[in-house]
Protein backbone atom coordinates (compact mmCIF):
# COMPACT_ATOMS: atom_id res chain seq x y z
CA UNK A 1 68.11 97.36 77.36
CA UNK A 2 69.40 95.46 80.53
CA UNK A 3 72.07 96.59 82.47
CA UNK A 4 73.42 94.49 84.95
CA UNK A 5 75.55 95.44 88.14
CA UNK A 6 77.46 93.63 90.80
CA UNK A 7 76.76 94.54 94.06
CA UNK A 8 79.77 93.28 96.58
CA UNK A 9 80.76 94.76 100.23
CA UNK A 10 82.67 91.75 100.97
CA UNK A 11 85.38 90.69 98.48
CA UNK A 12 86.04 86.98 98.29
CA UNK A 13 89.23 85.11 96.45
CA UNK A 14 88.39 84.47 93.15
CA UNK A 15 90.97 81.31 91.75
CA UNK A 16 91.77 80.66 88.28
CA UNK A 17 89.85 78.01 86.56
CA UNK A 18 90.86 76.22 83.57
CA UNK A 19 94.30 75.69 82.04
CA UNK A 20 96.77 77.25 79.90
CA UNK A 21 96.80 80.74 81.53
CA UNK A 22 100.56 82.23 81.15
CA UNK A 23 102.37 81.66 84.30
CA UNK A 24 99.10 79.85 86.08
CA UNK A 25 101.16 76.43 86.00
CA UNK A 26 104.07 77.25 88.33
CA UNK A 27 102.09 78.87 91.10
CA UNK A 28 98.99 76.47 90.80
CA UNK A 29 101.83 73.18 90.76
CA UNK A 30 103.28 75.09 93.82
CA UNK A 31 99.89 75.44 95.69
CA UNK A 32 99.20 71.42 94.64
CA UNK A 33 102.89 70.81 96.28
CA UNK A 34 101.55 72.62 99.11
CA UNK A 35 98.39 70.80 99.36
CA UNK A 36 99.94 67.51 99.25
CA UNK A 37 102.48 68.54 101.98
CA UNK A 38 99.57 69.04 103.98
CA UNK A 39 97.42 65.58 103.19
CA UNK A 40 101.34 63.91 104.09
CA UNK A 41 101.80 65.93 107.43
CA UNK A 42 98.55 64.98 108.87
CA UNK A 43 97.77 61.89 107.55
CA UNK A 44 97.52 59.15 110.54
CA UNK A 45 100.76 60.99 112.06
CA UNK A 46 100.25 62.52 115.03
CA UNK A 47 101.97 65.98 113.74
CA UNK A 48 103.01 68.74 115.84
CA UNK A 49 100.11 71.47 116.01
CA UNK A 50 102.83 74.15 114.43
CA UNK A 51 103.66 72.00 111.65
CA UNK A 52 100.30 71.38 110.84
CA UNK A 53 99.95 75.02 111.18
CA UNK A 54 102.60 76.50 109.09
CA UNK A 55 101.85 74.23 106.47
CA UNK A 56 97.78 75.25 106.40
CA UNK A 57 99.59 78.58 106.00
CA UNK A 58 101.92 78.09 102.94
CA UNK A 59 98.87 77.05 101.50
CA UNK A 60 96.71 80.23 102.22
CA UNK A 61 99.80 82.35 101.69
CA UNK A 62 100.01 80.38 97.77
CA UNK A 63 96.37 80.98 97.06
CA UNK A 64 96.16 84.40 98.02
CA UNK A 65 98.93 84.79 95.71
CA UNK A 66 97.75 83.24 92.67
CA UNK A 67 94.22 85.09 94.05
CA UNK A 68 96.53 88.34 92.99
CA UNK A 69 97.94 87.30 89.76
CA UNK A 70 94.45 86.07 88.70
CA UNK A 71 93.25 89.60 89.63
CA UNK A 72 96.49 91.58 87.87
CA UNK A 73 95.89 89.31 84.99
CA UNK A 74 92.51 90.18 83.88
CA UNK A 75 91.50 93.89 85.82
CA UNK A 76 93.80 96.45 85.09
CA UNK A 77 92.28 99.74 86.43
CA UNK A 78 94.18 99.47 90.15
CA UNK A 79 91.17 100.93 92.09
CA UNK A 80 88.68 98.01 90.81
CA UNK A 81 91.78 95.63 91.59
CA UNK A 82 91.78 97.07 95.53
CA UNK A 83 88.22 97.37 95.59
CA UNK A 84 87.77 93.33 94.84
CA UNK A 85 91.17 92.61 96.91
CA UNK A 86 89.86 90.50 99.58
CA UNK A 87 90.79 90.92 103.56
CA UNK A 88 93.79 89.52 104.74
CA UNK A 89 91.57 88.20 107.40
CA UNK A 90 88.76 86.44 105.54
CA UNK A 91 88.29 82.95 106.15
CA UNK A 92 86.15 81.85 103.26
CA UNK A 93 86.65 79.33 101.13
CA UNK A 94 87.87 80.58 97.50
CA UNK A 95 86.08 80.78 93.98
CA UNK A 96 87.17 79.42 91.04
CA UNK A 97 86.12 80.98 87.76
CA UNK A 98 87.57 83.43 85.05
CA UNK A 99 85.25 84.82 83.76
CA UNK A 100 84.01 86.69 86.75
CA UNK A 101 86.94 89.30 86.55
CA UNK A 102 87.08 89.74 82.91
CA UNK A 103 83.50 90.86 82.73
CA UNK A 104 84.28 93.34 85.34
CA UNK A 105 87.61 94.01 83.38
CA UNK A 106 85.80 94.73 80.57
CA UNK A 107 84.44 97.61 81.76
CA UNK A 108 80.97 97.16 80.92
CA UNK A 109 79.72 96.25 83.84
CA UNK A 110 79.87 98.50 87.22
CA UNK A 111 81.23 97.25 90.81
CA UNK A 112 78.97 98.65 93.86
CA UNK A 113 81.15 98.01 96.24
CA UNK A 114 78.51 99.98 98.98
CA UNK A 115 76.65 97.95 100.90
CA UNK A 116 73.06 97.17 100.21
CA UNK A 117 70.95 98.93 102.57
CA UNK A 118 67.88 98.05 101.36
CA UNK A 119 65.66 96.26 98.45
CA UNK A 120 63.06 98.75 97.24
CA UNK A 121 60.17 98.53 94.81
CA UNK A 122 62.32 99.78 91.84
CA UNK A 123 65.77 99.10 92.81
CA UNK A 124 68.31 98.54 95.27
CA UNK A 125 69.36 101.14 97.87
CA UNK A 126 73.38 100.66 98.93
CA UNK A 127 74.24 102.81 102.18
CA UNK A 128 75.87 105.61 100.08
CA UNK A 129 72.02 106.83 99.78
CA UNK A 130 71.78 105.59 96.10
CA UNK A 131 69.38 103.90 94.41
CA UNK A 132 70.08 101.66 91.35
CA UNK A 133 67.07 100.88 89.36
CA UNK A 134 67.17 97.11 88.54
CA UNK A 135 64.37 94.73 86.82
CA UNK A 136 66.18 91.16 88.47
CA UNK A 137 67.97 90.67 91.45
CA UNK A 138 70.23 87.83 91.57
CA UNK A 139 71.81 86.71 94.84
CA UNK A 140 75.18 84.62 94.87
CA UNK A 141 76.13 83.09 98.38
């Protein structure tokens, strides 16, 4: 049989996709607000660097929370939850996608959370010192 495992070091904010989640339509109408504040601030008015600013960062601060309801939603074991918490300090852009936790959720599927030290001929070698025997190797940037 295949088995397939996700391999990730680096945590990145995973977004809800799609509509009709419970309590998805306040904080995703608050982080469109948000947006729009943004567009209106800088748009052909020369706007104070803070404002500008402070408004970029109600926006992070409202996707990194519906980042953690998305997460609370769908994995409820809390050490897979702080294992795919990402840093405070990560500037990369977010995903959007639900299934993504809820196969991970599910519990079928294993998080490495090591990082890969090195490809071998049967498997992949994370810096723990294990080896996990895989047939494919699937890379997502």
């Amino acid at each position: 049989g295949c088995r397939i495992r996700v391999f990730e070091d680096r945590p990145r904010l995973v977004l809800p996709d799609g509509l009709g989640l419970p309590g998805r339509a306040g904080t995703m109408r608050a982080l469109a607000s948000a947006t729009a504040q943004v567009r209106r601030a800088t748009a052909g008015v020369p706007a104070p660097a803070l404002v500008r600013r402070a408004l970029a960062e109600e926006q992070v601060r409202l996707e990194r929370r519906a980042g953690s309801l998305h997460r609370h939603r769908h994995l409820h074991d809390r050490w897979l939850r702080r294992q795919l918490t990402p840093s405070p300090h990560d500037d990369r852009p977010p995903l959007h996608g639900d299934a993504f936790y809820r196969v991970l959720g599910s519990g079928q599927v294993p998080l490495i959370s090591w990082p890969i030290a090195k490809v071998t001929a049967h498997g992949v070698r994370t810096c723990d010192g294990l080896e996990h025997r895989v047939d494919a190797i699937v890379v997502a940037r």
